[in-house]
N, C-alpha and C. Protein backbone atom coordinates (compact mmCIF):
# COMPACT_ATOMS: atom_id res chain seq x y z
N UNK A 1 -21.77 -23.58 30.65
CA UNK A 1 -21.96 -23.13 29.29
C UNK A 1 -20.80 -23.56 28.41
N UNK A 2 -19.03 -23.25 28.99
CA UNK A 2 -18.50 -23.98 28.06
C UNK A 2 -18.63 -25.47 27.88
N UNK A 3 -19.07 -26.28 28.72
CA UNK A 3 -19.16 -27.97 28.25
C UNK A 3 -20.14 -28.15 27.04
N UNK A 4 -21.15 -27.42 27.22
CA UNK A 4 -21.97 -27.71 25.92
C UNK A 4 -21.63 -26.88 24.93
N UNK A 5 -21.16 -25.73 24.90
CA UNK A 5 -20.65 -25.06 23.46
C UNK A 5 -19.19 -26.29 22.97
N UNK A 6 -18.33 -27.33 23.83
CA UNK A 6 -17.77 -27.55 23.58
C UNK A 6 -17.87 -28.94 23.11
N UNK A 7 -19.14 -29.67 23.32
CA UNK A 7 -19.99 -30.48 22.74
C UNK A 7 -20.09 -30.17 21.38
N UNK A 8 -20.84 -28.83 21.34
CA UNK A 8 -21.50 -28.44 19.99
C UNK A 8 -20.71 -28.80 19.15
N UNK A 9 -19.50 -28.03 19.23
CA UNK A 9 -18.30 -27.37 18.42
C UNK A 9 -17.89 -28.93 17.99
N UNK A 10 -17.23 -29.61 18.85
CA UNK A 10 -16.67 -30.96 18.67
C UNK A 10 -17.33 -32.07 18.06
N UNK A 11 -19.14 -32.29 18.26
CA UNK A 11 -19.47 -33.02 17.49
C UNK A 11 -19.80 -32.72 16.03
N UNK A 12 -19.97 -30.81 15.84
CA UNK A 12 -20.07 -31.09 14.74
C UNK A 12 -19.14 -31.28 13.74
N UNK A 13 -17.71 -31.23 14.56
CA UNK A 13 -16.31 -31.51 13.35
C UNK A 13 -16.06 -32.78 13.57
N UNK A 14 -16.31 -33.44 14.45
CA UNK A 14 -16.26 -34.90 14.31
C UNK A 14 -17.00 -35.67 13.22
N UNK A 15 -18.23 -35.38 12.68
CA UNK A 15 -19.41 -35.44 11.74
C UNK A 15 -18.41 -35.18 10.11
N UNK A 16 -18.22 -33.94 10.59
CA UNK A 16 -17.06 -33.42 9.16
C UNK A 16 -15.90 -33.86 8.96
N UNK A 17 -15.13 -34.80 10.09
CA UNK A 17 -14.14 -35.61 10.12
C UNK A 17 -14.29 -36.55 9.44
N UNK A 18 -15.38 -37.17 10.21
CA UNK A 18 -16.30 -38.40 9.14
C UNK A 18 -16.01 -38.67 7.69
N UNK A 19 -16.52 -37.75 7.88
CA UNK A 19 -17.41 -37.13 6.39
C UNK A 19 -15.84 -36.95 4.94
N UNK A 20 -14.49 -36.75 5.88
CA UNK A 20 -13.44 -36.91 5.07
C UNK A 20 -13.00 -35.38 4.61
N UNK A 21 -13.78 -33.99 5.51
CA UNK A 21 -13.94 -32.61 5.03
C UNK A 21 -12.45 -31.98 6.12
N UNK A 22 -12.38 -32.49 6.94
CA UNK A 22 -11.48 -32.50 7.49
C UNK A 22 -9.74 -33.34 8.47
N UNK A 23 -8.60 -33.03 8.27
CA UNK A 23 -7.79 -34.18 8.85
C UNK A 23 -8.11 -34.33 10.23
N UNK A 24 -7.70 -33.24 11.02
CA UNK A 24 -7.96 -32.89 12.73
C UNK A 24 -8.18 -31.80 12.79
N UNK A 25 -9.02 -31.25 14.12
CA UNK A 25 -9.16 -30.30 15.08
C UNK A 25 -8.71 -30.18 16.02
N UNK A 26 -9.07 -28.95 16.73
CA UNK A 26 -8.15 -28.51 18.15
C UNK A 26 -9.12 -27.57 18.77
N UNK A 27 -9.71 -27.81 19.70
CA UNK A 27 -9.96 -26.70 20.35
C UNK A 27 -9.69 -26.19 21.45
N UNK A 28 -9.73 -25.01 21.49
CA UNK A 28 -9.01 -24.72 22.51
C UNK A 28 -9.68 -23.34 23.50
N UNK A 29 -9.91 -23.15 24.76
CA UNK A 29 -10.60 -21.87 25.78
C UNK A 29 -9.23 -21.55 26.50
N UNK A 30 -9.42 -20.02 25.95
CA UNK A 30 -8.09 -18.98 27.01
C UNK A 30 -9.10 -18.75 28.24
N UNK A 31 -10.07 -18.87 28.17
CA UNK A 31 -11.62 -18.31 29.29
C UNK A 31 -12.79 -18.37 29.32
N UNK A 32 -13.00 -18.58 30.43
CA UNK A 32 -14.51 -19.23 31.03
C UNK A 32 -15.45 -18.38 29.83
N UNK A 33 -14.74 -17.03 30.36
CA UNK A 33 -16.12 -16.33 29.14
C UNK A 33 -15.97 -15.70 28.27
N UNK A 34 -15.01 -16.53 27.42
CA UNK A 34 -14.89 -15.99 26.01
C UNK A 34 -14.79 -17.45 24.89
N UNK A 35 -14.83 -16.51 24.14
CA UNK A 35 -14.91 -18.28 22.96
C UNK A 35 -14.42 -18.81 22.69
N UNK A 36 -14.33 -20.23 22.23
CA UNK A 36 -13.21 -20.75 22.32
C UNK A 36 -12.05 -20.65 20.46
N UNK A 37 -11.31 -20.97 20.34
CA UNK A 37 -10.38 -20.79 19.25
C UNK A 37 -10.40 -22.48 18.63
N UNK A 38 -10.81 -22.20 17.33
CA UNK A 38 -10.70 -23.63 16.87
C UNK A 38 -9.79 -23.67 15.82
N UNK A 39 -8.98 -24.75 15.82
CA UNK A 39 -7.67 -24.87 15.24
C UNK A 39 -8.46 -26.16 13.97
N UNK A 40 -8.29 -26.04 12.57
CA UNK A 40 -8.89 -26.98 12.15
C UNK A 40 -7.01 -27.54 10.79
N UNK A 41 -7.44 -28.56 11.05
CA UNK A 41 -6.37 -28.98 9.67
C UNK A 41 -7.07 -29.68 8.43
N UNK A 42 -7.13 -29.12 7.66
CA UNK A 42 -7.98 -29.38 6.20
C UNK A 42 -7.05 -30.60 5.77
N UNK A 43 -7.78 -31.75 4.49
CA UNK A 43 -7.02 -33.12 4.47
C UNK A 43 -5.97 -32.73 3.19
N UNK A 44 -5.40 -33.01 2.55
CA UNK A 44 -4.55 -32.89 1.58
C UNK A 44 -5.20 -32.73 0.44
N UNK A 45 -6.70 -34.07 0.19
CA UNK A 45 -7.01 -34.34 -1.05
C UNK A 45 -8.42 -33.25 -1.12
N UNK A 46 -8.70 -32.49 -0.40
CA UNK A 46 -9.76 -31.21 -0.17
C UNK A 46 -8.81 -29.79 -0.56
N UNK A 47 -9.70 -28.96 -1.55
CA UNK A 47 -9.13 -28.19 -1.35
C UNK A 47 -9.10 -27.02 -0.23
N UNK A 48 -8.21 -26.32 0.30
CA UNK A 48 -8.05 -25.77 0.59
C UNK A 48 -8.98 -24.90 1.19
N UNK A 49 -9.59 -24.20 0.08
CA UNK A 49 -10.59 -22.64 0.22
C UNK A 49 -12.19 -23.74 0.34
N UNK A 50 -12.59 -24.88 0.03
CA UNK A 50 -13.29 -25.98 0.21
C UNK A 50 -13.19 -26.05 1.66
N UNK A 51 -12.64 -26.60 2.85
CA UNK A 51 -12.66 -26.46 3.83
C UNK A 51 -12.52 -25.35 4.74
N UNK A 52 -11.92 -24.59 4.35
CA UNK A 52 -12.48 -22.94 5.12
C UNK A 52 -13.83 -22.39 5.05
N UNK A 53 -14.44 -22.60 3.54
CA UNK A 53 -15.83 -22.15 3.74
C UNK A 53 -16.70 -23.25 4.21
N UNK A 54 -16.51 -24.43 3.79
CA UNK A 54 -17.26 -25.34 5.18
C UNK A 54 -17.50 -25.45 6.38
N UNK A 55 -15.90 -25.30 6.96
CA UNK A 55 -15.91 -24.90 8.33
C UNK A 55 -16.46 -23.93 8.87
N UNK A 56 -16.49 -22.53 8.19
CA UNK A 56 -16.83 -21.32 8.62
C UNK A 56 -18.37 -21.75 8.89
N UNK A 57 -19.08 -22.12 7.77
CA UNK A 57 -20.54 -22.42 7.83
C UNK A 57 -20.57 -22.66 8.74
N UNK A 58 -19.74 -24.49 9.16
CA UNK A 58 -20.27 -24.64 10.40
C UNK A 58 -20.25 -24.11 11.64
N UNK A 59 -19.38 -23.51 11.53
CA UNK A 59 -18.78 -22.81 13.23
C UNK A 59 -18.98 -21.59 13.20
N UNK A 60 -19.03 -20.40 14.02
CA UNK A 60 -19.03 -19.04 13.76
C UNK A 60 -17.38 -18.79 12.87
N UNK A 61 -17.34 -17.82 11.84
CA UNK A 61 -16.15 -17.60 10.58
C UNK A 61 -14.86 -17.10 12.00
N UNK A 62 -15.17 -16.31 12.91
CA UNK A 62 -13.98 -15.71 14.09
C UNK A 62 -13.51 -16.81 14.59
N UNK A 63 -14.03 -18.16 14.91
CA UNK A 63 -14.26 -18.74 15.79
C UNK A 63 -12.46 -19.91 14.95
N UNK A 64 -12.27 -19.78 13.68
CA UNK A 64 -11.64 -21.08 13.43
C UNK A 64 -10.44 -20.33 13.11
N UNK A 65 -9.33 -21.18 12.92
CA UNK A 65 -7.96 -20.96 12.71
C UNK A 65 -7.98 -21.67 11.84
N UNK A 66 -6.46 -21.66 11.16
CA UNK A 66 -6.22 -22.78 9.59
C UNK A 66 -4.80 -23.34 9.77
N UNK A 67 -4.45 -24.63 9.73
CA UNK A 67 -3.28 -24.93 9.79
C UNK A 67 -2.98 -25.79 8.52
């Protein structure tokens, strides 16, 4: 179950990487059965509160961190 939640997660910020919505990601599992923590870094020329509510959309809102 985590390889494909970690599929999910990864292709869809790779897509949003693309896309120029984000610089890098990180993800990261403390445990088999809990969720994982996603570390996202928003790009300079995005704002800010622009990539938090994007991200959130995409991912569950608990699920991301902000660097």
């Amino acid at each position: 179950m985590g390889k494909a939640r970690h599929l999910e997660i990864s292709t869809r910020l790779e897509i949003t990487k693309r896309h120029g919505r984000v610089d890098d990601y990180r993800i990261d599992w403390s445990g088999a059965f809990q969720p994982p923590h996603v570390t996202v870094k928003g790009r300079t020329t995005v704002p800010a509160q622009v990539t938090k509510n994007y991200a959130s959309a995409l991912l569950a809102p608990d699920l991301v961190r902000w660097i």
